[in-house]
Protein backbone atom coordinates (compact mmCIF):
# COMPACT_ATOMS: atom_id res chain seq x y z
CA UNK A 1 1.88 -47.62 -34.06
CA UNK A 2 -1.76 -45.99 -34.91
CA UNK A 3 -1.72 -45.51 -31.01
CA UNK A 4 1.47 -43.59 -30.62
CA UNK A 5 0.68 -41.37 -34.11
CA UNK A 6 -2.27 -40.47 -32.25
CA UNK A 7 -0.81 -39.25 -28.84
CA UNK A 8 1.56 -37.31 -31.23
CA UNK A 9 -1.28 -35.90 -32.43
CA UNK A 10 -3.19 -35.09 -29.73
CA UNK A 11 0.56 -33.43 -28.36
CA UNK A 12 0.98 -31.32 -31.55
CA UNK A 13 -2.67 -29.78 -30.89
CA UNK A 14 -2.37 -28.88 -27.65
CA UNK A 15 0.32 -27.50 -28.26
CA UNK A 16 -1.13 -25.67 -30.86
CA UNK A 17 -3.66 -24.30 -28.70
CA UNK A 18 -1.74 -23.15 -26.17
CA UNK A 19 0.25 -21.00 -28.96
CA UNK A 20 -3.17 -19.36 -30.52
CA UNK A 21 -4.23 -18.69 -26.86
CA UNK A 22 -0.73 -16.99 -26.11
CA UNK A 23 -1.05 -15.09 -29.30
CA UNK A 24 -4.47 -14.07 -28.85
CA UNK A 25 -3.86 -13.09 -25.60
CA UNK A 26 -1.01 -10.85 -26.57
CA UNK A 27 -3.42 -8.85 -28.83
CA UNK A 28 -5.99 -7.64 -25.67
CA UNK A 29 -5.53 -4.74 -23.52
CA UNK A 30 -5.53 -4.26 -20.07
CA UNK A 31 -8.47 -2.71 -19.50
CA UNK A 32 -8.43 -2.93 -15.65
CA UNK A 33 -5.96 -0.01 -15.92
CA UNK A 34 -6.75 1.93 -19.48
CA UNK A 35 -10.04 2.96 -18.47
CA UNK A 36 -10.91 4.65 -15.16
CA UNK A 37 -12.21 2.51 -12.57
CA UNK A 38 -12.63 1.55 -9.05
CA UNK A 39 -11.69 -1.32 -6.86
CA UNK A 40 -13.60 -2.16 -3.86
CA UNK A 41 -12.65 -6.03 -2.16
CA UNK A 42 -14.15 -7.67 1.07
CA UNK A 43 -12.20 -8.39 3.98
CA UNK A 44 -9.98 -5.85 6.04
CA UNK A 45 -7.60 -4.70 3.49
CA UNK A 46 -9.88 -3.18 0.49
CA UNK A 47 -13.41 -2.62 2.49
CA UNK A 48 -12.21 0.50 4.59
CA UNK A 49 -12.41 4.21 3.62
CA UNK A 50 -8.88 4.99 1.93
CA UNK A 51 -7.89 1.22 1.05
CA UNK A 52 -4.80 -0.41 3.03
CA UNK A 53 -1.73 1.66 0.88
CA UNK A 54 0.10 -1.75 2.10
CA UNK A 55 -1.99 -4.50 1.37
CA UNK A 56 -5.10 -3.08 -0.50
CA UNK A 57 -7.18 -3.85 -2.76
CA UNK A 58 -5.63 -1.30 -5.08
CA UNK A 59 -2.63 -3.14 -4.97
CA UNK A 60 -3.48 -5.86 -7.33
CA UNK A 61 -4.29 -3.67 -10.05
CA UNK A 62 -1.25 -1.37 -9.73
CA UNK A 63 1.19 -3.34 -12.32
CA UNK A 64 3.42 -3.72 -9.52
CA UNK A 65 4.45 -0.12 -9.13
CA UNK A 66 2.73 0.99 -5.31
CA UNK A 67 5.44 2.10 -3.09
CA UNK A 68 5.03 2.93 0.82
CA UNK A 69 7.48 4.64 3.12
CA UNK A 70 9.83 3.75 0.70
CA UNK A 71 9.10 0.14 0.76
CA UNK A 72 7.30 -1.50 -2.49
CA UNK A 73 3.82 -3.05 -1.48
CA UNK A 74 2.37 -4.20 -4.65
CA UNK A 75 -0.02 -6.91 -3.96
CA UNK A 76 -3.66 -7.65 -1.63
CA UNK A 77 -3.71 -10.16 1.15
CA UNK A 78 -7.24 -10.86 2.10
CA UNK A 79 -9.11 -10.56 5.23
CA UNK A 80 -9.88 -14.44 5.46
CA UNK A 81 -9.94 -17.96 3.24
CA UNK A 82 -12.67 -16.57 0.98
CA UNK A 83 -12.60 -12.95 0.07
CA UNK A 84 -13.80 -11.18 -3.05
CA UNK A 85 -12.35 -8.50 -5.27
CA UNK A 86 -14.83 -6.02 -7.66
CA UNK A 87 -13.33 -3.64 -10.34
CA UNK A 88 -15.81 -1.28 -11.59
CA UNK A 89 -15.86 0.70 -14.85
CA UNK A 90 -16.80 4.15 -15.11
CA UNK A 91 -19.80 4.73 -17.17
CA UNK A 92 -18.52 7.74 -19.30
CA UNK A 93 -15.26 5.48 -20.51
CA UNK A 94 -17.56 2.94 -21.68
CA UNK A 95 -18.19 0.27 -23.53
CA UNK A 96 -15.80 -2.23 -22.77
CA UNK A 97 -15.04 -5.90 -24.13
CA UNK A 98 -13.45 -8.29 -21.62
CA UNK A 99 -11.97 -11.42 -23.23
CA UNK A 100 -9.93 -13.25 -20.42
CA UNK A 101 -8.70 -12.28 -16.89
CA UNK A 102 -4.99 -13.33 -15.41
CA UNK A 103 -4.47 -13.43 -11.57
CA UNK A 104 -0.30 -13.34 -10.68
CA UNK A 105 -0.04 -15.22 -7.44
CA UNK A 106 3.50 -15.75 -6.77
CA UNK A 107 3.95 -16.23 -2.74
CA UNK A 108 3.69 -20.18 -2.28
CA UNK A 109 3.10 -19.22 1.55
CA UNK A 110 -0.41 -17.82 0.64
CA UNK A 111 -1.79 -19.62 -2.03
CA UNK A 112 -5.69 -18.86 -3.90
CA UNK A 113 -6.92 -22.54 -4.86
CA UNK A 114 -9.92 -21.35 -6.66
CA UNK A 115 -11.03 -18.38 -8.40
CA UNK A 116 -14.70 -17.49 -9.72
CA UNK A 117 -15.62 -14.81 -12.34
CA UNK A 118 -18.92 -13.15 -12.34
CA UNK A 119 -19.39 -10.19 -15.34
CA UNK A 120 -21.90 -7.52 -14.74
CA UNK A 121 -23.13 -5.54 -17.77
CA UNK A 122 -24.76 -1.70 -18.43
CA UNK A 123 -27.97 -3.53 -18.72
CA UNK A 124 -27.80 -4.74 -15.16
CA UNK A 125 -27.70 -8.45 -16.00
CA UNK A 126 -24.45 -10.31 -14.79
CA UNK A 127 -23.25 -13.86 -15.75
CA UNK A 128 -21.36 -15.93 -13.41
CA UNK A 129 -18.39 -18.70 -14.53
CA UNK A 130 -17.65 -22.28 -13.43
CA UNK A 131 -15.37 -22.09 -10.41
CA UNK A 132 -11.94 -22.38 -11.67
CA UNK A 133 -8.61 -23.82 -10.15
CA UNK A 134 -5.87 -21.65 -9.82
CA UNK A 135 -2.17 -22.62 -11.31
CA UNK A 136 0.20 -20.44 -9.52
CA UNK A 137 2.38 -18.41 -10.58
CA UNK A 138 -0.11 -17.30 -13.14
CA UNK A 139 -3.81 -18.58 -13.33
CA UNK A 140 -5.49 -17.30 -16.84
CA UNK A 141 -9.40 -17.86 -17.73
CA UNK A 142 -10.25 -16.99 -21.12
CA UNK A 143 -13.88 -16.09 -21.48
CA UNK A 144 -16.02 -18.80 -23.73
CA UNK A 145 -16.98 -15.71 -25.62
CA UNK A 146 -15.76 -11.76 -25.52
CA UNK A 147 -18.18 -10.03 -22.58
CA UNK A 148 -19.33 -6.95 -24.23
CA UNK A 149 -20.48 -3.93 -22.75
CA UNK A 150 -18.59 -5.05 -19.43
CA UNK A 151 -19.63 -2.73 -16.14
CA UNK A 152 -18.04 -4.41 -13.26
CA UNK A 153 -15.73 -7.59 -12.65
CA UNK A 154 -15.94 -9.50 -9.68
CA UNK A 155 -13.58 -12.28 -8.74
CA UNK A 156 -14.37 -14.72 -5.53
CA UNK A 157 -11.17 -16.15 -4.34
CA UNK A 158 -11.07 -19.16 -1.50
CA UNK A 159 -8.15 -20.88 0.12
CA UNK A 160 -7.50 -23.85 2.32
CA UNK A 161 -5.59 -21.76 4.67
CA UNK A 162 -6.73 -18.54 6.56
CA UNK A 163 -5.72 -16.09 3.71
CA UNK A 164 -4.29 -15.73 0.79
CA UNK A 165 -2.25 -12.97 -1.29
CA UNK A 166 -2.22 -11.65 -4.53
CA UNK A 167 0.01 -9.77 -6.69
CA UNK A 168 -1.67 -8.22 -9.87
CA UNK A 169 -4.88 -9.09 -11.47
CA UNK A 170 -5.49 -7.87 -15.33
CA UNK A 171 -9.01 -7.57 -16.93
CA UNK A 172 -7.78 -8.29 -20.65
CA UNK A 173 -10.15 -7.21 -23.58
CA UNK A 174 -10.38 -4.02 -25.75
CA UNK A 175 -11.03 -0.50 -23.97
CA UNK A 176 -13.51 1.45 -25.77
CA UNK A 177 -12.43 5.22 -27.13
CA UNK A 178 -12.54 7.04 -24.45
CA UNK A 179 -10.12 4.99 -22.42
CA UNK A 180 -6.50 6.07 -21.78
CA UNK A 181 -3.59 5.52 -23.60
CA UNK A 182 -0.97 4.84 -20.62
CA UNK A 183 -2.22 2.37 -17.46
CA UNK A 184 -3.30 4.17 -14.31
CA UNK A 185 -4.21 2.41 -10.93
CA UNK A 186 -8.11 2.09 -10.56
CA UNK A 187 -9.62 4.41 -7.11
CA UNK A 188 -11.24 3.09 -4.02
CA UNK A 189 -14.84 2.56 -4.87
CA UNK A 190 -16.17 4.62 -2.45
CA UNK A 191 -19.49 5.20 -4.18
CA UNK A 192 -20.03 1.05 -4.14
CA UNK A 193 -18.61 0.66 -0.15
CA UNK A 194 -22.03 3.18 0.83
CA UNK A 195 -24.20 0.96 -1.49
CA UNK A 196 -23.42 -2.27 0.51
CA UNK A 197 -23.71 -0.30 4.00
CA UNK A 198 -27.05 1.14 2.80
CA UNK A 199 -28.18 -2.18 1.01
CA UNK A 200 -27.53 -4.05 4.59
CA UNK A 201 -28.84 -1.53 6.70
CA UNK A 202 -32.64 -1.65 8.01
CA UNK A 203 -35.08 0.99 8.73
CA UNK A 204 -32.68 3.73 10.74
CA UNK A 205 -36.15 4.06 12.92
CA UNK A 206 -35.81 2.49 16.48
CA UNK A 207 -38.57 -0.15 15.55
CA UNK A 208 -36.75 -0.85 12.20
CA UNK A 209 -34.25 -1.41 13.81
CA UNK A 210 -35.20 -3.73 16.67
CA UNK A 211 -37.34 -5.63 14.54
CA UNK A 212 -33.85 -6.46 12.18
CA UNK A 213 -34.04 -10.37 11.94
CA UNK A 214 -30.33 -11.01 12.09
CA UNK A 215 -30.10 -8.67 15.61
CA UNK A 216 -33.35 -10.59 16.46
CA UNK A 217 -31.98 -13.93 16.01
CA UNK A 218 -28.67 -13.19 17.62
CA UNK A 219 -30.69 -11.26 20.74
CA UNK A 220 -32.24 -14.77 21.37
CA UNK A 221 -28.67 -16.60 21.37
CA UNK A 222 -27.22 -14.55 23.80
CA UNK A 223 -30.58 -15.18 25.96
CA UNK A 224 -30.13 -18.88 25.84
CA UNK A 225 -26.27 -18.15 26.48
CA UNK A 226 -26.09 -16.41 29.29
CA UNK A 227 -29.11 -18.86 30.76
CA UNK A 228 -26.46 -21.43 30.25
CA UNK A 229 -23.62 -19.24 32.15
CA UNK A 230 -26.13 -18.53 34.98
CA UNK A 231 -27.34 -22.98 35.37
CA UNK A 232 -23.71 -24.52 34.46
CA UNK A 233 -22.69 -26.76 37.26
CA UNK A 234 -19.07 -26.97 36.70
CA UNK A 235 -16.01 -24.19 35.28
CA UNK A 236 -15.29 -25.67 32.19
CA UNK A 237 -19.00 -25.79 31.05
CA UNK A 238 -19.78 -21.97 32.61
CA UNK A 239 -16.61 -21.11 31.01
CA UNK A 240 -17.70 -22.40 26.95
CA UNK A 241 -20.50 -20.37 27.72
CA UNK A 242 -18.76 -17.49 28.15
CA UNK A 243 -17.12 -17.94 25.03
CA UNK A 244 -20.38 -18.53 23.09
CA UNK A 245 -22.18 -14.91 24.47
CA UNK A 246 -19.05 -13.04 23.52
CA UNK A 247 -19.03 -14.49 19.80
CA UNK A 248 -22.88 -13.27 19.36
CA UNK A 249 -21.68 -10.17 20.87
CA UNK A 250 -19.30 -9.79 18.42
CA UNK A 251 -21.79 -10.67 15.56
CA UNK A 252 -24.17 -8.30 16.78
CA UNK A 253 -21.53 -5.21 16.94
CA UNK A 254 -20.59 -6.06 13.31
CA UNK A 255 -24.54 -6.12 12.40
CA UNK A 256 -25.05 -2.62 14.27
CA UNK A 257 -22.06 -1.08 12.17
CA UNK A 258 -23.67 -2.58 9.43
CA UNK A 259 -26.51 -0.42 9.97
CA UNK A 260 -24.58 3.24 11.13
CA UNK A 261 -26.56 5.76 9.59
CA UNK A 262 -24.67 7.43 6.93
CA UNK A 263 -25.19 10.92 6.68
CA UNK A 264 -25.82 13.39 3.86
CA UNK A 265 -23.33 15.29 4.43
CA UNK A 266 -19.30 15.14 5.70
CA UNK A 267 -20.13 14.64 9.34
CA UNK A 268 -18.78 11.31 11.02
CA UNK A 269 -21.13 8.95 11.53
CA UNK A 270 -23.28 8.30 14.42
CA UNK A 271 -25.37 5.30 16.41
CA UNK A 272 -29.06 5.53 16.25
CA UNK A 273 -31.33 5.49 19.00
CA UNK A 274 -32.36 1.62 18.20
CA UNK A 275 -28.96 0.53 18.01
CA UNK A 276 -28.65 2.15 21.18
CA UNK A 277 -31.32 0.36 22.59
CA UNK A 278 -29.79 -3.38 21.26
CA UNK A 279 -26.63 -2.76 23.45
CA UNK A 280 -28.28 -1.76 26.67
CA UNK A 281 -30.13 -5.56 25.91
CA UNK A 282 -26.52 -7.20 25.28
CA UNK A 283 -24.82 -5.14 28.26
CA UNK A 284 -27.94 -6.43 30.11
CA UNK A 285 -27.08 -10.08 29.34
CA UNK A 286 -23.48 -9.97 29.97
CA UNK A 287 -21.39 -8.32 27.04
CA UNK A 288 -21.32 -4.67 26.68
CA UNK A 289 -21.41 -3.58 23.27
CA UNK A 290 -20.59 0.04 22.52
CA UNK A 291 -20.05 2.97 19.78
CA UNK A 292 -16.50 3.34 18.28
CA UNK A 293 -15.85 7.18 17.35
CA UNK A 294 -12.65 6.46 15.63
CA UNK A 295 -13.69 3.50 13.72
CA UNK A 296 -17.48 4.83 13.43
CA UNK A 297 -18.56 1.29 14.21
CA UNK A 298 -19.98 -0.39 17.27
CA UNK A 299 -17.55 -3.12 19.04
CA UNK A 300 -18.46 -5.80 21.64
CA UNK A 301 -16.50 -6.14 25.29
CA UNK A 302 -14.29 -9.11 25.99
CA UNK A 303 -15.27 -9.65 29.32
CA UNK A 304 -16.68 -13.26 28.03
CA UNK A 305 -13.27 -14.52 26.23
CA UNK A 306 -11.10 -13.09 29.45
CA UNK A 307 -14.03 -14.81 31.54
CA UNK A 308 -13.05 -18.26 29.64
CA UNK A 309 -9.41 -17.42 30.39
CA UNK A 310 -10.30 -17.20 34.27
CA UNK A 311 -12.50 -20.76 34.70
CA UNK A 312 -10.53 -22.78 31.72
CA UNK A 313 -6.93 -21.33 31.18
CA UNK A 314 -5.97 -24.57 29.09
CA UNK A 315 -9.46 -25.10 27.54
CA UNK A 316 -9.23 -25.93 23.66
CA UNK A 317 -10.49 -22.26 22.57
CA UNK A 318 -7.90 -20.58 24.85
CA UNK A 319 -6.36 -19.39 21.36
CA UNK A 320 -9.35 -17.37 20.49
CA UNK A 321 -9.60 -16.36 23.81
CA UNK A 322 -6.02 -14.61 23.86
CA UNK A 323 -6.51 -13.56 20.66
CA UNK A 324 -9.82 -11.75 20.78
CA UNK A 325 -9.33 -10.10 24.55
CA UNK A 326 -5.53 -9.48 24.20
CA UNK A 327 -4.43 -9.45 20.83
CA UNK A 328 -7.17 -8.01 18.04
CA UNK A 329 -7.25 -4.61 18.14
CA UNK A 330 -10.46 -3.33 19.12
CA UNK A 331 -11.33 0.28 19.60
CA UNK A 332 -8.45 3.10 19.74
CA UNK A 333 -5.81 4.68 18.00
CA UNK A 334 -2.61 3.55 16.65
CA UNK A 335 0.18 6.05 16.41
CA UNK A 336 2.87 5.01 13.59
CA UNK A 337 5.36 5.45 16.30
CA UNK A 338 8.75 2.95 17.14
CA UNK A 339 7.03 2.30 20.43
CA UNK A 340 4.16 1.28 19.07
CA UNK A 341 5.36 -0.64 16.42
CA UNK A 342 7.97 -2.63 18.81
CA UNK A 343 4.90 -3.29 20.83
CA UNK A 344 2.67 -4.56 18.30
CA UNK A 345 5.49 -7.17 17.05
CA UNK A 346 6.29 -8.24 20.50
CA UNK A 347 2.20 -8.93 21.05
CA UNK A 348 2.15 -10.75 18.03
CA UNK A 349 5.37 -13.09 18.11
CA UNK A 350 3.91 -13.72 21.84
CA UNK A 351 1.08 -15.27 20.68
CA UNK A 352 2.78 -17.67 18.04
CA UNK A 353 5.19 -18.44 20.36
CA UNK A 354 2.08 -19.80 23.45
CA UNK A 355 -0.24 -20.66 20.67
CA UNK A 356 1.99 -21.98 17.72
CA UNK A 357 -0.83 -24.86 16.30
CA UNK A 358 -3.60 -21.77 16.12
CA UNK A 359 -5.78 -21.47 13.53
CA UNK A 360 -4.43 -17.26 13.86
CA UNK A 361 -1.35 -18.38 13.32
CA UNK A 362 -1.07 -17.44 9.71
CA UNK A 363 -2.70 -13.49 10.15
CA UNK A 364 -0.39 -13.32 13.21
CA UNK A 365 2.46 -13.81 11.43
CA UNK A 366 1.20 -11.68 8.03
CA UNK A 367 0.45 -8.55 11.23
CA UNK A 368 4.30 -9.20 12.06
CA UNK A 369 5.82 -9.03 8.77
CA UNK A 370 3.93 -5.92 7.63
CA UNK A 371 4.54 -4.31 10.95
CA UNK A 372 7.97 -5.33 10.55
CA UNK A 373 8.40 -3.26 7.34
CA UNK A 374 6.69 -0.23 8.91
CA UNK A 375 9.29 -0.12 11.40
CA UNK A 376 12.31 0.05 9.64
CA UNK A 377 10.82 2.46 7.58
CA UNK A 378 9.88 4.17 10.68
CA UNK A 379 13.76 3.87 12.10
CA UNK A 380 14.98 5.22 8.56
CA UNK A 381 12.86 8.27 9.02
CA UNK A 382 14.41 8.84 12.32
């Protein structure tokens, strides 16, 4: 008897508590959209200039009201498994309290499994959270104690499979005075995209440059790697090789647009003359790697992954082979045409159908639905 008067108990406060956090929770504010203030994420779809209006970062702070080509897009799908998301406070709207932050995750096909808060304050100091787990639908973490004078919120997201999507975010506390009355949808932090780019980039000099540990370290890789290509005694083994140089390649490219100089003013951006000087050393060892005008970045060939194709067409990496030489888009435009649009869909259900146990198999078939959209909005238009 004493035991079952106790699990009554212990039922009767729980629920309890989960009344006075419902209540209290009803009392905050969303301050993520009262007071002005910018969203920046990682990953390919809140990193870029203008945010993805699709997909963007932007999206999860919009309180489900973003609309494109007619179509309503009102949530982010990150980049990869593990992808951040930053909202940051403008200074004159400040101080803010933050008391608890809900993440709405409603697609079952892209799940979040974990979710950490860090809090950054106007002094400069942050404090980080436990790692959480999220409950889908709606995953809530109420802080141990209110976070006052808040300056920036960062969540880190990871998920067992490739990506993950989600569909509105709200920083919940009390705005300070100079906050607005009605919710508005936070800006692309521009300001904090040049910070990281400047943060990560080197010395702009050509010695700074080629002295840049992570270019150093991947230099030597691609040494050893194409010493392998050149001494392998059978296909398959010159062939993995292959494979290997192109993914340093690739790492380097991404370090050199890493360290694009940004200039003062409005002009595009342009390669330096060390970066210049690290892809005449990885043309000379195999992969060419060269400047981007469009996407102001520097991009590696894909003569190693087509290579791969030629001496091991059923090797175990012939996924990422396809996928990287035929399938990524690399350098060039895309006109928002029909053509185009058919084109890109039939690329991408090509793959699922040759590869359908790849690892791309989830972003291919995220690529199709979106382009999907954009063409019947593109047909209506017509």
């Amino acid at each position: 008897m004493n035991l079952r008067i106790g699990i009554l108990a212990v039922a009767v406060l729980l629920v309890y508590c989960r009344m006075s956090i419902a209540q209290n929770l009803s009392q905050l504010k969303n301050v993520g959209r009262l007071c002005n203030a910018f969203v920046y994420a990682s990953g390919v779809n809140g990193s870029d200039d203008e945010d993805n209006r699709f997909y963007g970062a932007r999206n999860a702070f919009d309180d489900g009201q973003n609309v494109a080509n007619g179509i309503r897009y009102s949530s982010w799908l990150s980049g990869k498994k593990a992808d951040w998301i930053r909202i940051r406070f403008a200074q004159y709207t400040g101080p803010h309290t933050v008391e608890a932050i809900t993440v709405r995750a409603e697609d079952p096909e892209y799940p979040a499994d974990t979710m950490q808060i860090t809090i950054g304050f106007e002094d400069r100091t942050q404090q980080q959270f436990a790692s959480v787990r999220m409950t889908p639908p709606l995953t809530t973490y109420s802080l141990p104690a209110p976070a006052k004078n808040v300056s920036f919120v960062r969540l880190d997201f990871e998920a067992v499979k490739a990506i993950f999507k989600i569909d509105e975010i709200q920083v919940l506390g009390q705005p300070s005075q100079a906050c607005h009355v009605t919710g508005n949808t936070p800006y692309f932090d521009e300001a904090y995209r040049k910070e990281l780019t400047i943060a990560k980039r080197p010395p702009v000099s050509a010695k700074g440059v080629l002295q840049d540990p992570q270019i150093t370290t991947i230099l030597r890789k691609m040494a050893t790697l194409r010493g392998q290509v050149d001494s392998a005694q059978n296909a398959q083994t010159q062939g993995k090789a292959w494979l290997d140089l192109n993914r340093e390649a690739d790492l380097l490219a991404v370090r050199l647009s890493e360290i694009v100089r940004l200039p003062a003013d409005t002009a595009p951006a342009s390669p330096t003359t060390g970066a210049i000087r690290i892809a005449e050393k990885a043309k000379a060892l195999g992969i060419p790697v060269a400047f981007c005008e469009i996407g102001e970045g520097w991009g590696a060939d894909t003569v190693g992954y087509k290579t791969y194709l030629q001496l091991w067409p059923a090797g175990p990496n012939a996924d990422e082979a396809v996928w990287k030489s035929e399938v990524e888009r690399r350098c060039g435009d895309f006109e928002p045409s029909i053509e185009e649009y058919e084109a890109a869909i039939k690329l991408y259900r090509g793959f699922l159908e040759r590869f359908p146990a790849s690892t791309y198999v989830q972003e291919a078939q995220a690529q199709v639905a979106s382009l999907e959209k954009a063409l019947e909005e593109e047909r209506k238009r017509k």
